[in-house]
C-alpha atoms as a PDB file:
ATOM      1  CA  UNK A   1       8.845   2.671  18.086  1.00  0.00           C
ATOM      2  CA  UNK A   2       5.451   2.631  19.723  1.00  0.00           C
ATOM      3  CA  UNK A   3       2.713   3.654  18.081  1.00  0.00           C
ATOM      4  CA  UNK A   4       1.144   2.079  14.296  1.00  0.00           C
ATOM      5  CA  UNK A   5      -1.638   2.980  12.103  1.00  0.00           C
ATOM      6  CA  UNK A   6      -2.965  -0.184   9.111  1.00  0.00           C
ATOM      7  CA  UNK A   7      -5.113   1.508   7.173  1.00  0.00           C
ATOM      8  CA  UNK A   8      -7.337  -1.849   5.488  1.00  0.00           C
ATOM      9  CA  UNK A   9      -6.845  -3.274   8.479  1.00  0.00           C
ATOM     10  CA  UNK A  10      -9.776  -5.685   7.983  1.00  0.00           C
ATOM     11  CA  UNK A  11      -8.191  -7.235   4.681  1.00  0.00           C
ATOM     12  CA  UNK A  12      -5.830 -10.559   5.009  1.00  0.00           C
ATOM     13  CA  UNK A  13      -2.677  -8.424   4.824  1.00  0.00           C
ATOM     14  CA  UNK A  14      -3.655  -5.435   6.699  1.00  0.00           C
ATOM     15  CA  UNK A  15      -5.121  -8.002   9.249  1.00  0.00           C
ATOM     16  CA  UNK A  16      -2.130  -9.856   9.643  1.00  0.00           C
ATOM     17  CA  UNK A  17      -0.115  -6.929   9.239  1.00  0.00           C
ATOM     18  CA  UNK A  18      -1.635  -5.504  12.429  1.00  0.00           C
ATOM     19  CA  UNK A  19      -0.844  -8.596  14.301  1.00  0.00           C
ATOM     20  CA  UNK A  20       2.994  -8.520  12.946  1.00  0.00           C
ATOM     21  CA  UNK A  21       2.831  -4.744  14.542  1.00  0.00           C
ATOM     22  CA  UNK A  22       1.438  -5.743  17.781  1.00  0.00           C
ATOM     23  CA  UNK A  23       3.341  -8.990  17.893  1.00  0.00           C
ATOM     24  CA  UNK A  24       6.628  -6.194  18.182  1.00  0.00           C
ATOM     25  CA  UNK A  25       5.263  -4.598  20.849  1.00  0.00           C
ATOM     26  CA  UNK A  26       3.549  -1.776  19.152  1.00  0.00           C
ATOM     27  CA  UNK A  27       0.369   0.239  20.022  1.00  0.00           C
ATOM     28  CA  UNK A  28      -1.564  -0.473  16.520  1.00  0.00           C
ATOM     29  CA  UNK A  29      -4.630   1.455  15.496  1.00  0.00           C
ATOM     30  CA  UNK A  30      -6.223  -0.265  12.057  1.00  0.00           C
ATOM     31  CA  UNK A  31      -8.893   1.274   9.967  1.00  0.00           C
ATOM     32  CA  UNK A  32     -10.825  -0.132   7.511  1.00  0.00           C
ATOM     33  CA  UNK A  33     -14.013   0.287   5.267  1.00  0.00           C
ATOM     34  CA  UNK A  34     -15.882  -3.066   6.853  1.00  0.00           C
ATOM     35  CA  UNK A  35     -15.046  -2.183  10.134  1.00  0.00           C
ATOM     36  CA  UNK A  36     -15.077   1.932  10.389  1.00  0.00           C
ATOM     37  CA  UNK A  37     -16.507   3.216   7.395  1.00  0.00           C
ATOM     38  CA  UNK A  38     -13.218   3.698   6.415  1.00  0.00           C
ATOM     39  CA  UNK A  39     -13.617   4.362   2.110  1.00  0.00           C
ATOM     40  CA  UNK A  40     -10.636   5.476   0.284  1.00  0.00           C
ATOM     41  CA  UNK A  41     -12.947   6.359  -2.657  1.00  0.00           C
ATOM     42  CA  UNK A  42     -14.875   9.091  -0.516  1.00  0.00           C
ATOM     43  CA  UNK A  43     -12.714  11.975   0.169  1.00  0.00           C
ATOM     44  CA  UNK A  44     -14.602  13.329   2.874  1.00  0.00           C
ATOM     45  CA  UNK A  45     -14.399   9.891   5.022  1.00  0.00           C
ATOM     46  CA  UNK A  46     -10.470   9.566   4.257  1.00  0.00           C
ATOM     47  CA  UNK A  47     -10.652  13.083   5.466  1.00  0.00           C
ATOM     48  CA  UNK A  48     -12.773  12.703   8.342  1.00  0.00           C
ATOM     49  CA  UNK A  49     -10.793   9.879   9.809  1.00  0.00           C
ATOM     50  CA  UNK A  50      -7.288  11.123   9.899  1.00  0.00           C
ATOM     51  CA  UNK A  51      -7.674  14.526  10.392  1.00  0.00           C
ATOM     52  CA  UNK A  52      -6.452  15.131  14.028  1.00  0.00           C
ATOM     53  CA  UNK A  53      -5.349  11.431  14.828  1.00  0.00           C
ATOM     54  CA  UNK A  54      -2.049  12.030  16.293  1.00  0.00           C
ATOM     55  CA  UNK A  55       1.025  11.027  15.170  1.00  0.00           C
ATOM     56  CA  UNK A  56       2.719   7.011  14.211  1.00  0.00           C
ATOM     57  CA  UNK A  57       5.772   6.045  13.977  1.00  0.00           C
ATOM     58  CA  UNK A  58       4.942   3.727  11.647  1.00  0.00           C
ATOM     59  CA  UNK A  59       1.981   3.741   8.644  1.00  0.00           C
ATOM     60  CA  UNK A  60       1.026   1.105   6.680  1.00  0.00           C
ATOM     61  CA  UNK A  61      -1.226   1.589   3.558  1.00  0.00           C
ATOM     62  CA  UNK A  62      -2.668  -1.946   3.055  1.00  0.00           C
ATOM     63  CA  UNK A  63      -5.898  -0.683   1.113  1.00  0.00           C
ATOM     64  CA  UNK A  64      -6.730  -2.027  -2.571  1.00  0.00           C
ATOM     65  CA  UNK A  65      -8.298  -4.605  -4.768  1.00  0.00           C
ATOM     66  CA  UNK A  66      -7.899  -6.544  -8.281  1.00  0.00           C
ATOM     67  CA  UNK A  67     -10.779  -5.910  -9.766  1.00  0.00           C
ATOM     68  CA  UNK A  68     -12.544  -2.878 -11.374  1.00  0.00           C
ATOM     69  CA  UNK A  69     -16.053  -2.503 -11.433  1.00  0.00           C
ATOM     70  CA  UNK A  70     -16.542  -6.165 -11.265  1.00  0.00           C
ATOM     71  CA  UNK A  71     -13.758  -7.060 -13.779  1.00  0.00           C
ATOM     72  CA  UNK A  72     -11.348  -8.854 -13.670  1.00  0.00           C
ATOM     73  CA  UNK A  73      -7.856  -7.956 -15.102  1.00  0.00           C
ATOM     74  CA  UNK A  74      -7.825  -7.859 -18.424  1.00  0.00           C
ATOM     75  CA  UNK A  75      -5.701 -10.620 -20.472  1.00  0.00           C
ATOM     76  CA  UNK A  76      -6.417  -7.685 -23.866  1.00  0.00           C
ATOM     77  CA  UNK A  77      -6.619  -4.768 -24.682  1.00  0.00           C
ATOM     78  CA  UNK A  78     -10.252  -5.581 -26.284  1.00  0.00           C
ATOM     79  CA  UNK A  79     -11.765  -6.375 -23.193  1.00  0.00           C
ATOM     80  CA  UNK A  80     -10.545  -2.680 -21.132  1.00  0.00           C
ATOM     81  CA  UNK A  81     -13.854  -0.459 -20.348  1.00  0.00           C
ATOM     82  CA  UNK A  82     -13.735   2.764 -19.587  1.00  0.00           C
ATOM     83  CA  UNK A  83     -15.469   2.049 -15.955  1.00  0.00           C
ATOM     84  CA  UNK A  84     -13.405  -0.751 -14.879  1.00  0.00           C
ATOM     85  CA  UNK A  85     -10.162   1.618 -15.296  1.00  0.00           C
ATOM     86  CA  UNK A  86     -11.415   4.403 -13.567  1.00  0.00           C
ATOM     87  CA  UNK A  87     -12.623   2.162 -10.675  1.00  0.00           C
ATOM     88  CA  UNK A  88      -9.329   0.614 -10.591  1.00  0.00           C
ATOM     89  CA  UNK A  89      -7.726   3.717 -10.518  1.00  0.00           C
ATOM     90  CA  UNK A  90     -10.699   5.192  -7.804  1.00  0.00           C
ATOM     91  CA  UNK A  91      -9.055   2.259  -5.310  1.00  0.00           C
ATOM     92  CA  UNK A  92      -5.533   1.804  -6.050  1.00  0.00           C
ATOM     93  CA  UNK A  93      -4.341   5.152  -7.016  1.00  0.00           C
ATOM     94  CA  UNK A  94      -6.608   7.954  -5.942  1.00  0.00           C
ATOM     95  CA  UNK A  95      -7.576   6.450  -2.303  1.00  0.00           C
ATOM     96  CA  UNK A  96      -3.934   5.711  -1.744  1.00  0.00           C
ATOM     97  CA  UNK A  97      -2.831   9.227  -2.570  1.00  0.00           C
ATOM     98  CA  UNK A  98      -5.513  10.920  -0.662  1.00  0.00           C
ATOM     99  CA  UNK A  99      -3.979   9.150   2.694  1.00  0.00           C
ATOM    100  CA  UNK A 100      -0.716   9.826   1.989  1.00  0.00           C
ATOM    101  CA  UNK A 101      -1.902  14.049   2.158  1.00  0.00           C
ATOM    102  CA  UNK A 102      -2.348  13.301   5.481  1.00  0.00           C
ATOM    103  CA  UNK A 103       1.593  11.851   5.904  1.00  0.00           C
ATOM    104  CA  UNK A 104       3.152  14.879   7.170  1.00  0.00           C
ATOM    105  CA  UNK A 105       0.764  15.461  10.204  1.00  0.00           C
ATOM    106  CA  UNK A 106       1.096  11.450  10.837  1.00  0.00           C
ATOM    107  CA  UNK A 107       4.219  11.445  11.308  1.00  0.00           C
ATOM    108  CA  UNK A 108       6.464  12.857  13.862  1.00  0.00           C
ATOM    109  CA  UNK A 109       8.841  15.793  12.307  1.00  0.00           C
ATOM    110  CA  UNK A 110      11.680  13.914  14.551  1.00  0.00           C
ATOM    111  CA  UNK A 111      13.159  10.601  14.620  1.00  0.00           C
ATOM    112  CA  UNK A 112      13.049   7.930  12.587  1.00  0.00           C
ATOM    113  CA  UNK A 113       9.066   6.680  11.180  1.00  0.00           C
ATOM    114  CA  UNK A 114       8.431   4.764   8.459  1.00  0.00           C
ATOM    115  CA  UNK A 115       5.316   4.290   5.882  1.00  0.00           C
ATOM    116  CA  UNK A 116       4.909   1.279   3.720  1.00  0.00           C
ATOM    117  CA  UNK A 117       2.793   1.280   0.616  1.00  0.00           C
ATOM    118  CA  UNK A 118       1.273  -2.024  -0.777  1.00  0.00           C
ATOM    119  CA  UNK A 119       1.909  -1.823  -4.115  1.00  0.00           C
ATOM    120  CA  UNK A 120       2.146  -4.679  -6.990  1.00  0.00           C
ATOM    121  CA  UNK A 121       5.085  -5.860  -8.759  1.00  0.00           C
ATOM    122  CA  UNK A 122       2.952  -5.574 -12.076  1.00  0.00           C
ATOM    123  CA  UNK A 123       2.640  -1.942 -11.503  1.00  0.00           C
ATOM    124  CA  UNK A 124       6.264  -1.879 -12.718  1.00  0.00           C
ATOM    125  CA  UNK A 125       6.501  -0.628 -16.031  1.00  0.00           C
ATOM    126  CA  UNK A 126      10.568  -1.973 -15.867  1.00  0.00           C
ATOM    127  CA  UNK A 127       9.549  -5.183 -14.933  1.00  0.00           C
ATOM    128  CA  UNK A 128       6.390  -5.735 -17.739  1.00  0.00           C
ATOM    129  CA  UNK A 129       7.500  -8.807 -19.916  1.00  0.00           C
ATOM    130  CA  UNK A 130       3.586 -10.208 -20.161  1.00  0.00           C
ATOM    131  CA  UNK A 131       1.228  -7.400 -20.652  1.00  0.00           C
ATOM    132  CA  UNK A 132      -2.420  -7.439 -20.456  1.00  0.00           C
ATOM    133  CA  UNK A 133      -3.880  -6.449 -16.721  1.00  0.00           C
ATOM    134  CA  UNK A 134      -3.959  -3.051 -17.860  1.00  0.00           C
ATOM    135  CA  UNK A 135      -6.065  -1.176 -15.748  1.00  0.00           C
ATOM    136  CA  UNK A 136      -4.693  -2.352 -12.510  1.00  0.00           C
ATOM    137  CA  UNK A 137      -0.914  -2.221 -13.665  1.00  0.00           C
ATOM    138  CA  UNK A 138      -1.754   1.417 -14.304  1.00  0.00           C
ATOM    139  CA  UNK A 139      -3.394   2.495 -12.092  1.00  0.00           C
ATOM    140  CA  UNK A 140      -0.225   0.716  -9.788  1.00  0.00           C
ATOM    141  CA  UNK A 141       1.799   2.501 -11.917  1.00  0.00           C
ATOM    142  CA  UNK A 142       0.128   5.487 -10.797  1.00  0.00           C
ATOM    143  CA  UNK A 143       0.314   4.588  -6.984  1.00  0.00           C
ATOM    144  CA  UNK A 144       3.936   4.143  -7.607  1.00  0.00           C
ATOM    145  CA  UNK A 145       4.526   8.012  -8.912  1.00  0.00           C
ATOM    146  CA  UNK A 146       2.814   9.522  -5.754  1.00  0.00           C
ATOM    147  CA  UNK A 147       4.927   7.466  -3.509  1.00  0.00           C
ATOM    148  CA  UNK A 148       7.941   8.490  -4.742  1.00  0.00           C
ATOM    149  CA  UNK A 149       6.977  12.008  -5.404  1.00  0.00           C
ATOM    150  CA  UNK A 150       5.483  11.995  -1.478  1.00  0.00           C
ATOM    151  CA  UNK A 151       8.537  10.588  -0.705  1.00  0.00           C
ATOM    152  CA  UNK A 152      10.528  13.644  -2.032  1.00  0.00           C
ATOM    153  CA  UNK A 153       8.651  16.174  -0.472  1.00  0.00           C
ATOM    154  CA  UNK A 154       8.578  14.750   2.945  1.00  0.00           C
ATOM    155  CA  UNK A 155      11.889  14.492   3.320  1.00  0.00           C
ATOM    156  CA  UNK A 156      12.214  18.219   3.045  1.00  0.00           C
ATOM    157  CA  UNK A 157      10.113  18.437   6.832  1.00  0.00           C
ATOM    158  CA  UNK A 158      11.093  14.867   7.762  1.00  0.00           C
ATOM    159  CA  UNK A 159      14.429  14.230   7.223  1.00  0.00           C
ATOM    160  CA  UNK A 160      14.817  10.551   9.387  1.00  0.00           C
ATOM    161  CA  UNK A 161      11.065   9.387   7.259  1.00  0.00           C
ATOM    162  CA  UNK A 162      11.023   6.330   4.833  1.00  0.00           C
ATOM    163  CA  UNK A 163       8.309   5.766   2.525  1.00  0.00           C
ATOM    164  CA  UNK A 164       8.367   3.151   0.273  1.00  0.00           C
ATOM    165  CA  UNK A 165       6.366   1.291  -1.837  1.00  0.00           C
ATOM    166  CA  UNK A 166       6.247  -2.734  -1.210  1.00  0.00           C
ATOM    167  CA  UNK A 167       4.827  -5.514  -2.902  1.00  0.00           C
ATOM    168  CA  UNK A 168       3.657  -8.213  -0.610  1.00  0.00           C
ATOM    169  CA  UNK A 169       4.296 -11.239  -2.661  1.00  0.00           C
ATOM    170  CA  UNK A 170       0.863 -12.944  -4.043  1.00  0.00           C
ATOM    171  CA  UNK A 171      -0.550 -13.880  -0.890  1.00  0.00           C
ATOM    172  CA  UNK A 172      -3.296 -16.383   0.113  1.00  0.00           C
ATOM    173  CA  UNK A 173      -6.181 -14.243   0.831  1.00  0.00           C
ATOM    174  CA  UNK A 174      -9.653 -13.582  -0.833  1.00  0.00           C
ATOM    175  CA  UNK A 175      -8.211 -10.870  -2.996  1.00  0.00           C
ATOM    176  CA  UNK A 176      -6.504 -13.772  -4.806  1.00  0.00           C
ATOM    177  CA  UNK A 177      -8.580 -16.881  -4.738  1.00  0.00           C
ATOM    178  CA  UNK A 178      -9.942 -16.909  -8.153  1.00  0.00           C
ATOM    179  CA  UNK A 179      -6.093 -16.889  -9.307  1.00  0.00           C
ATOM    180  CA  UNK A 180      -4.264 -20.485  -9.380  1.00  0.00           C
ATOM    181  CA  UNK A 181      -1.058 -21.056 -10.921  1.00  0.00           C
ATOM    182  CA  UNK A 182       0.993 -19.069  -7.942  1.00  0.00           C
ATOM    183  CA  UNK A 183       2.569 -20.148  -5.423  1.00  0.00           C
ATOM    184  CA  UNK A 184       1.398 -17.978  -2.486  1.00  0.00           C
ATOM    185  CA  UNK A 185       2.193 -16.953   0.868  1.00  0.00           C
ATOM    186  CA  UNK A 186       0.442 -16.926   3.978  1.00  0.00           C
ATOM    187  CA  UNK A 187      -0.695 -13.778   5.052  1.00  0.00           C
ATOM    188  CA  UNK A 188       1.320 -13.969   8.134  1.00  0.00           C
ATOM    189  CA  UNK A 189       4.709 -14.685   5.757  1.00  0.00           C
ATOM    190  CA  UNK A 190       3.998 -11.837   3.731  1.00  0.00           C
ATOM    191  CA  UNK A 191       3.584  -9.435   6.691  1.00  0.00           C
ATOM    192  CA  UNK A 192       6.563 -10.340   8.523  1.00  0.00           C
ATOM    193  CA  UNK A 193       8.598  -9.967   5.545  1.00  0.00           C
ATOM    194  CA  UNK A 194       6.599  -6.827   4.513  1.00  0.00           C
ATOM    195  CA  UNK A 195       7.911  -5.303   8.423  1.00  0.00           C
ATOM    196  CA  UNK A 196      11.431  -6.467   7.923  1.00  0.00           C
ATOM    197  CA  UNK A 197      11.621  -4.612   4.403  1.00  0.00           C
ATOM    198  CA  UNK A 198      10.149  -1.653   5.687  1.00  0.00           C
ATOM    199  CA  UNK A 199      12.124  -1.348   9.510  1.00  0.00           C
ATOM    200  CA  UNK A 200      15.348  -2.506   7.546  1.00  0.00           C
ATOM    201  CA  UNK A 201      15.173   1.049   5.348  1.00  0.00           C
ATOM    202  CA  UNK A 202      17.377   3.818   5.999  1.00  0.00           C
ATOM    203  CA  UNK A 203      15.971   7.508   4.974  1.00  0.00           C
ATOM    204  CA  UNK A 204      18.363   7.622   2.498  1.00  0.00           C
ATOM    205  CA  UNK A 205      16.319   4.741   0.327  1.00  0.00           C
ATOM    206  CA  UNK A 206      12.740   6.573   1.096  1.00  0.00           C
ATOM    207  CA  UNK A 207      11.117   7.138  -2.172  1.00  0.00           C
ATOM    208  CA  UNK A 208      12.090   3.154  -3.649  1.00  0.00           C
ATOM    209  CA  UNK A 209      10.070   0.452  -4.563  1.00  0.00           C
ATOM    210  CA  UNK A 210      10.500  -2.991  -2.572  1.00  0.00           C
ATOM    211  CA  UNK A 211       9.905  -6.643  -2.863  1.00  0.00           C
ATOM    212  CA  UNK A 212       8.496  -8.826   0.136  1.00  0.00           C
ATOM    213  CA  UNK A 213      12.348 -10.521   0.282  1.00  0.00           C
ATOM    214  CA  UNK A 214      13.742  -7.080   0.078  1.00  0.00           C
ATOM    215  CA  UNK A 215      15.007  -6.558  -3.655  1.00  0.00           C
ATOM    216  CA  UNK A 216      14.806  -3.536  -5.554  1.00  0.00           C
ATOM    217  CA  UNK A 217      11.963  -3.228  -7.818  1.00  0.00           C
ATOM    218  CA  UNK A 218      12.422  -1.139 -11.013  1.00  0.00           C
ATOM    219  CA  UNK A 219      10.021   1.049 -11.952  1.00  0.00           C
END
């Protein structure tokens, strides 16, 4: 492997996922919105940016956020608004699945490559004992369908490809500093982990859903 694209390369997991990359010796190009302009909610600028890039042997989708329009996740079903879901959904669904067009040109048709998707373990509708957070476990939810249906179709032109969806743990970064109560890793922890998962895939698993320690998540 050589070459890497992060894509939310400025956040505390993308960041420290591009460091992981390079730390392996890899060539690492990282986008993100702060940086580059790089907004998964604007078509035309997901478009724009990785339309002719070249090809990676190795993707890693590391955009999102917890909120929606401000809000935070809901703890009932009394406090959803119609904005907050669709902004939820805007981020961590519809930005996701417009990169992931792009997949087949990123990746070479030959050899083995390999495309991780930060997901959330609360976007599993298996694994849902607590409700409440509704807009952002759906719209996870949601993020968790393309993957696996992206992951089906690529292996028809890609047959050595994994693509999997992974959940990075909760992770000490701004995304989660208004949330106590967890015990969180290091951004550093989660992306080594996060690599390991990913490299340790074979193509016949592309398509699953992953855990930073590497267990199965139902979905």
């Amino acid at each position: 492997m050589e070459k890497a694209l992060v894509l939310g390369a400025s956040g505390g997991i993308g960041a420290a996922l591009v460091a992981e990359l390079e730390g392996r010796g890899l060539r690492v190009t990282g986008l993100s919105r702060r940086q580059d302009g790089f907004d998964v909610t604007k078509p035309d600028a997901v478009e724009a940016a990785l339309s002719g890039l070249g090809t990676f042997d190795v993707v890693m989708v590391a955009t999102g956020k917890l909120d929606g329009a401000g809000q935070g996740p809901e703890k009932a079903l009394k406090a959803l608004t119609a904005e907050a879901m669709a902004d939820q959904f805007r981020v961590n669904a519809i930005g996701p699945a417009l990169i992931l067009r792009h997949l087949p040109q990123l990746l070479p048709r030959e050899g083995a490559s390999y495309c991780g998707v930060l997901s959330a373990r609360v976007g599993s509708i298996g694994d849902n004992r607590l409700g409440g957070w509704y807009s952002y476990r759906a719209a996870k939810a949601a993020l968790n369908q393309v993957v696996h249906g992206a992951a089906v179709e690529l292996a028809r032109t890609h047959g050595e490809a994994r693509l999997v969806a992974l959940h990075p743990g909760t992770v000490a970064t701004a995304f989660t500093e208004g949330y106590s109560g967890h015990d969180k890793l290091a951004p550093a922890e989660s992306a080594r982990h996060l690599v390991d998962v990913l490299f340790a895939r074979g193509a016949e698993e592309s398509g699953s859903f992953y855990d930073w320690k590497g267990a199965a998540i139902p979905w």
